[in-house]
C-alpha atoms as a PDB file:
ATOM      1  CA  UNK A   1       0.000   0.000   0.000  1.00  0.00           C
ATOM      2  CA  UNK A   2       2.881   2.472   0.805  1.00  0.00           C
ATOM      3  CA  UNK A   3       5.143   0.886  -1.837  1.00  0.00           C
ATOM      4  CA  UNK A   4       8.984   2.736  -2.422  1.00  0.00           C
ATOM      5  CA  UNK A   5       8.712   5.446  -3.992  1.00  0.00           C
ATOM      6  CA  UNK A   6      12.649   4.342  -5.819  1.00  0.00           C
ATOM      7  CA  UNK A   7      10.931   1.129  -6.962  1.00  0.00           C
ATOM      8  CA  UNK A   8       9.788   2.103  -9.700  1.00  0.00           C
ATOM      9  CA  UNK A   9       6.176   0.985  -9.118  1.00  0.00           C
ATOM     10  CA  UNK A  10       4.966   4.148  -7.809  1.00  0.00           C
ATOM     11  CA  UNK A  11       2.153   5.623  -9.046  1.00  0.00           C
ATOM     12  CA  UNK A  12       0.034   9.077  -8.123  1.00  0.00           C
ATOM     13  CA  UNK A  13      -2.837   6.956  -5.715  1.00  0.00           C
ATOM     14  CA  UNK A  14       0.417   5.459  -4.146  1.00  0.00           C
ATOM     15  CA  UNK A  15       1.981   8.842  -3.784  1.00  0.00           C
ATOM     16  CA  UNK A  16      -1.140  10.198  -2.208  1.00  0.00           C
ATOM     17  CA  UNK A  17      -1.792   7.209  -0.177  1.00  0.00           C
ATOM     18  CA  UNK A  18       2.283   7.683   1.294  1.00  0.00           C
ATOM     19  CA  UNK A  19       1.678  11.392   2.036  1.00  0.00           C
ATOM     20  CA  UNK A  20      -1.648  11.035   3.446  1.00  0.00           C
ATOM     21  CA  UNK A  21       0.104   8.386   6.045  1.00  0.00           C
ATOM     22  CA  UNK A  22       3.240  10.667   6.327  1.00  0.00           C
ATOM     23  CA  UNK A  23       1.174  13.650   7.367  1.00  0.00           C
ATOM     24  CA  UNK A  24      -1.003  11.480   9.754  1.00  0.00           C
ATOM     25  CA  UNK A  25       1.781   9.625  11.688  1.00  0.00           C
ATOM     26  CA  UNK A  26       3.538  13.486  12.515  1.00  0.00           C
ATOM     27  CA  UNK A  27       0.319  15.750  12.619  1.00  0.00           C
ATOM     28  CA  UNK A  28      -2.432  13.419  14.407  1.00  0.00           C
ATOM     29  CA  UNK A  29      -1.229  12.369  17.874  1.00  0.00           C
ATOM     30  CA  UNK A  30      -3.627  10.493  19.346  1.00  0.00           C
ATOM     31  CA  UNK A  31      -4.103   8.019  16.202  1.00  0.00           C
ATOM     32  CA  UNK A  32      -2.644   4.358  16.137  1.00  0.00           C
ATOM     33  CA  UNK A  33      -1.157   3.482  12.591  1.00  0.00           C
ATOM     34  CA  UNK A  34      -1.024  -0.207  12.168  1.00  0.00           C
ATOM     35  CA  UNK A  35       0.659  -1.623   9.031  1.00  0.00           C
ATOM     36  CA  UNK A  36       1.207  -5.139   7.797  1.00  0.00           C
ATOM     37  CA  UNK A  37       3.124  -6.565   5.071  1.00  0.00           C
ATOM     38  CA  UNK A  38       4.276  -9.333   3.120  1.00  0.00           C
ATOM     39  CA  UNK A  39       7.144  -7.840   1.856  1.00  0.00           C
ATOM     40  CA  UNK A  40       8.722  -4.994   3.706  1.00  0.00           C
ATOM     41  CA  UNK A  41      11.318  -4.472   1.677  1.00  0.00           C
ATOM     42  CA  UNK A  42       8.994  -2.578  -0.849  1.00  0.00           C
ATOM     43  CA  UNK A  43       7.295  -0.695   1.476  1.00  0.00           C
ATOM     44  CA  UNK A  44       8.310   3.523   1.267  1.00  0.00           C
ATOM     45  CA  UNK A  45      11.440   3.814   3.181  1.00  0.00           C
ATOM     46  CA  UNK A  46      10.063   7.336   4.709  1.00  0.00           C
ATOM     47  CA  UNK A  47       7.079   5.581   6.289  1.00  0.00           C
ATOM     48  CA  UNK A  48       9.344   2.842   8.244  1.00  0.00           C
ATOM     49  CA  UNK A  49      11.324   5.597  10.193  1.00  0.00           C
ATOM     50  CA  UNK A  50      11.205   5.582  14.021  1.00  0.00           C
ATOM     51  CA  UNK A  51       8.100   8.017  15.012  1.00  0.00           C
ATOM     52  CA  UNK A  52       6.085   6.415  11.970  1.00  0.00           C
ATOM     53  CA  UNK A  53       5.733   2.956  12.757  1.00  0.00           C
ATOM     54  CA  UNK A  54       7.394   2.798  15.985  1.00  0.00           C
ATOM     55  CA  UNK A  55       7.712  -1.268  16.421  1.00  0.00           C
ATOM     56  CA  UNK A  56       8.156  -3.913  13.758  1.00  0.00           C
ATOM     57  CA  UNK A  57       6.756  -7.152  14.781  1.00  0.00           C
ATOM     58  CA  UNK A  58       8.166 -10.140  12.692  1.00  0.00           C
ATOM     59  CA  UNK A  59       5.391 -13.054  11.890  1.00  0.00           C
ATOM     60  CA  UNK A  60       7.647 -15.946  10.821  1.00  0.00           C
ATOM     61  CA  UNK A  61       6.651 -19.195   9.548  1.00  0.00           C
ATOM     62  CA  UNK A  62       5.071 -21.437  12.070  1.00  0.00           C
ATOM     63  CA  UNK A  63       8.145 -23.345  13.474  1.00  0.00           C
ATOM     64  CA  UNK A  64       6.774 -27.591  14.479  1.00  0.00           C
ATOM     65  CA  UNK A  65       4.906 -26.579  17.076  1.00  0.00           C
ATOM     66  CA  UNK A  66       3.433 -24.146  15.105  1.00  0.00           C
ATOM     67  CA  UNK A  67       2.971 -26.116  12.336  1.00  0.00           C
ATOM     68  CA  UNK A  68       1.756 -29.056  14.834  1.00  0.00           C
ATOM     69  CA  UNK A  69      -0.976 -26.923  16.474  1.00  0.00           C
ATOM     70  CA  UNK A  70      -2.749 -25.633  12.679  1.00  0.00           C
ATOM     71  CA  UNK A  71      -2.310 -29.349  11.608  1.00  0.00           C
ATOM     72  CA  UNK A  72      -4.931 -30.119  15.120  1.00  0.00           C
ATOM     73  CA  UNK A  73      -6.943 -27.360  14.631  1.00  0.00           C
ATOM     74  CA  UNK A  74      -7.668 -28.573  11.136  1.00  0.00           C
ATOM     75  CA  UNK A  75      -8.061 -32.327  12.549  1.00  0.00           C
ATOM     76  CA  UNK A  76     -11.252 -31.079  13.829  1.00  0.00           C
ATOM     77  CA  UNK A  77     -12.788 -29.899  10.908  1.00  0.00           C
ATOM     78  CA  UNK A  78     -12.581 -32.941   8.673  1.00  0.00           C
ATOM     79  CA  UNK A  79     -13.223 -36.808   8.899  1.00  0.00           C
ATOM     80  CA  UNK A  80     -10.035 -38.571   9.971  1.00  0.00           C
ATOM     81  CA  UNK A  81      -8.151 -41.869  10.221  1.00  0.00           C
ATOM     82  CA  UNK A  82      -7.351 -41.706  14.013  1.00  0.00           C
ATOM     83  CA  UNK A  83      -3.585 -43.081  12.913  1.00  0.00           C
ATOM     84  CA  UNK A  84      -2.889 -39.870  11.552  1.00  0.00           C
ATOM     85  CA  UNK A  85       0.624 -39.060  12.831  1.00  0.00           C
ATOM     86  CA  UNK A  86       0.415 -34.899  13.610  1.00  0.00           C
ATOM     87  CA  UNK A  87       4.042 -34.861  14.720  1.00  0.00           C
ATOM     88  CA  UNK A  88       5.389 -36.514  11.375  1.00  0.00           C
ATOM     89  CA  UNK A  89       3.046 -34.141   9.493  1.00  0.00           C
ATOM     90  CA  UNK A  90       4.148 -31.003  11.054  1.00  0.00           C
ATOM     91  CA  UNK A  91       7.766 -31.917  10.404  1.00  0.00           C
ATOM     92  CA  UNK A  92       7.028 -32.721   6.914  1.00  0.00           C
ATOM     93  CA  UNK A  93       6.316 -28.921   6.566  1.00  0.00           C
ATOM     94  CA  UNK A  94       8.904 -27.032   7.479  1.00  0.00           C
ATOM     95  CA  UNK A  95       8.815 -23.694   5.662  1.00  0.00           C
ATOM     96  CA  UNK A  96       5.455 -24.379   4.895  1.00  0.00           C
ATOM     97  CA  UNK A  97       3.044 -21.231   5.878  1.00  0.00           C
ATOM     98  CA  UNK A  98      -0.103 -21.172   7.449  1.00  0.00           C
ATOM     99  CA  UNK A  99      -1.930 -20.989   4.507  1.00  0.00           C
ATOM    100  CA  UNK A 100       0.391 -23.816   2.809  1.00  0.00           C
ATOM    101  CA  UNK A 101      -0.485 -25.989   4.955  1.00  0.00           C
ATOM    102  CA  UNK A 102      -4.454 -25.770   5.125  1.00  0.00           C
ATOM    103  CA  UNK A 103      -4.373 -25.558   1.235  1.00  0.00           C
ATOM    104  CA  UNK A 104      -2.757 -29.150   1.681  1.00  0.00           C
ATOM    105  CA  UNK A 105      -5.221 -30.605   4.171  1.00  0.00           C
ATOM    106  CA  UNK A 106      -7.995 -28.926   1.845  1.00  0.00           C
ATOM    107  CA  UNK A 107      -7.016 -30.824  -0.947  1.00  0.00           C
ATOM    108  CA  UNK A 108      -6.423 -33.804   0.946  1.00  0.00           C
ATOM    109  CA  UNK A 109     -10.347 -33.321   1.920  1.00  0.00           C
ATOM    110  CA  UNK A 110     -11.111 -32.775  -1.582  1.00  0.00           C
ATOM    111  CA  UNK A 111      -9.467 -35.579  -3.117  1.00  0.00           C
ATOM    112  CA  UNK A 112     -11.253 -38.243  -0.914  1.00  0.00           C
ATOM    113  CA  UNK A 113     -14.873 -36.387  -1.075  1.00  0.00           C
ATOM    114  CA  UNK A 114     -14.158 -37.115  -4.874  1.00  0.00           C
ATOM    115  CA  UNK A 115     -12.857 -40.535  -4.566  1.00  0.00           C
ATOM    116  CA  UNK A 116     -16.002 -41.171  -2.331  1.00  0.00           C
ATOM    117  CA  UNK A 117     -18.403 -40.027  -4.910  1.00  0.00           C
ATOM    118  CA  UNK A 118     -16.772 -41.841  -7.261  1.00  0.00           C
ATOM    119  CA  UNK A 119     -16.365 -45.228  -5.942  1.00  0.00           C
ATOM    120  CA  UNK A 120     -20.074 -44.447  -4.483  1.00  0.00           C
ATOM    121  CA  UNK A 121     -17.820 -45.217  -0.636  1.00  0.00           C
ATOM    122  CA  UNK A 122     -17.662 -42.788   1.953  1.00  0.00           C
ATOM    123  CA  UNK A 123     -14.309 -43.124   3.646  1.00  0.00           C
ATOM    124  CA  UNK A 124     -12.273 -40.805   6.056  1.00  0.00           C
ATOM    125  CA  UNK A 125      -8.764 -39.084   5.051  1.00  0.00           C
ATOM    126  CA  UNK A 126      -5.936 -41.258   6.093  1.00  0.00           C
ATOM    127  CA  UNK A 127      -2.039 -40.225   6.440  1.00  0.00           C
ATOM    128  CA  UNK A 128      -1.504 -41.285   2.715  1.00  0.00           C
ATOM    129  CA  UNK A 129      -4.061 -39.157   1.266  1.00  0.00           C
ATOM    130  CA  UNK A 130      -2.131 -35.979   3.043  1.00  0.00           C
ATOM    131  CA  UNK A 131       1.352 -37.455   2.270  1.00  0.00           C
ATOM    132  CA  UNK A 132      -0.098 -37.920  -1.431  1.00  0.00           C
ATOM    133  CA  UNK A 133      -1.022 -34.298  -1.729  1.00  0.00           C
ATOM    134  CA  UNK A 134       2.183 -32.977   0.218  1.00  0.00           C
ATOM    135  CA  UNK A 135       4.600 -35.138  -1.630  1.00  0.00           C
ATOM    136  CA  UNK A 136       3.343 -32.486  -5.086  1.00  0.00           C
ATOM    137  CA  UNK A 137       3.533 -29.375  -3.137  1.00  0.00           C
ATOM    138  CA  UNK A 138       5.922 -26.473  -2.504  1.00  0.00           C
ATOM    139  CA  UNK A 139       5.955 -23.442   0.297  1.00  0.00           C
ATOM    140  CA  UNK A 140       4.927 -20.194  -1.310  1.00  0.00           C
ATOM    141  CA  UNK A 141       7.909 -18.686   0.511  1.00  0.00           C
ATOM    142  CA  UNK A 142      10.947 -19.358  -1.274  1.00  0.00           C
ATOM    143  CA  UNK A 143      14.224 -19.927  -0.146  1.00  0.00           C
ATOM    144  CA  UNK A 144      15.010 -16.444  -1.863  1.00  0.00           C
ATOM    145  CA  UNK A 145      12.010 -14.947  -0.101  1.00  0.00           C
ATOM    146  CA  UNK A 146      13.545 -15.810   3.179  1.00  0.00           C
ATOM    147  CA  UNK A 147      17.097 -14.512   2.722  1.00  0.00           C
ATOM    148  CA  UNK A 148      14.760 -11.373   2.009  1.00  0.00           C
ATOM    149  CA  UNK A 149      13.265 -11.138   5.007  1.00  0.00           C
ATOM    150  CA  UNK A 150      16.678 -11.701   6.934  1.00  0.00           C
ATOM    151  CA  UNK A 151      18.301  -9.010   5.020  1.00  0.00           C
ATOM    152  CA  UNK A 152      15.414  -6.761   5.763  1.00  0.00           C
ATOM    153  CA  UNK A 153      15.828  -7.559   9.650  1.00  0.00           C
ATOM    154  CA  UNK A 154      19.832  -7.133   9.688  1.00  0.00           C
ATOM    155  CA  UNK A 155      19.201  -3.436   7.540  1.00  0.00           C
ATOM    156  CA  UNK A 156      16.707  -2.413   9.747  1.00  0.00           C
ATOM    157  CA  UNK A 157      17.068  -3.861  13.108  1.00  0.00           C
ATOM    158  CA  UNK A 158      14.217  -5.331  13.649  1.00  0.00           C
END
């Protein structure tokens, strides 16, 4: 929303959004300015300045017991094998992200509603049916993505 204004990408809403904010966050006292971001590093140097957003608070990728804990939460929303091991699940996605890993479970789900209707067999979602659909997929955070965020965090201190 504030994007740099040396990017490249800058257009005149931008512009007037990053002024707007600018003149807010130094003329308005008694108004809170929360910001979020997936990518920091293209967000308007001139807005990240101590006095404008005062604290940066990092949201990293869910480490296992992170990972562990969505992996439960979503146990309860579908039909499940009860030999479903959560623990070899959650290590299975490391630098997986929240959403990463419901997509997974979601098409998981999907797959065996489909096989169900197909073979006309209701049947609950076992450990292969997740391993199947985890075995073809990715994080949406790169490796490259990362080393961004670090860098970010080591320029500004955060």
């Amino acid at each position: 929303m504030l994007p740099n204004s040396d990017s490249g990408h800058s257009s005149n809403v931008s512009n007037s959004i990053t002024n707007v904010f600018l003149r807010l966050s130094t003329q308005t006292p008694n108004v809170l300015l929360v910001g979020a971001t997936n990518r920091p590093w293209a967000v308007d140097p001139r807005t990240i300045r101590f006095e404008r957003f005062e604290t940066m608070i990092e949201v990293p990728l869910p480490d296992t017991l992170g990972r562990l804990a969505i992996l439960q939460s979503l146990a309860k929303k579908y039909y499940l094998d009860t030999h479903i091991d959560w623990q070899k699940l959650a290590d299975a996605t490391e630098g997986f992200s929240p959403a990463d890993i419901i997509s997974i479970i979601n098409a998981a789900a999907q797959n065996v509603f489909m096989d169900s209707v197909i073979n006309d067999d209701e049947r609950t979602i076992t450990q292969a049916d997740i391993q199947h659909v985890l075995d073809r997929s990715h994080p949406s955070v790169s490796k490259a993505q990362l080393q961004q965020y670090i860098d970010f965090k080591r320029q500004h201190n955060a």
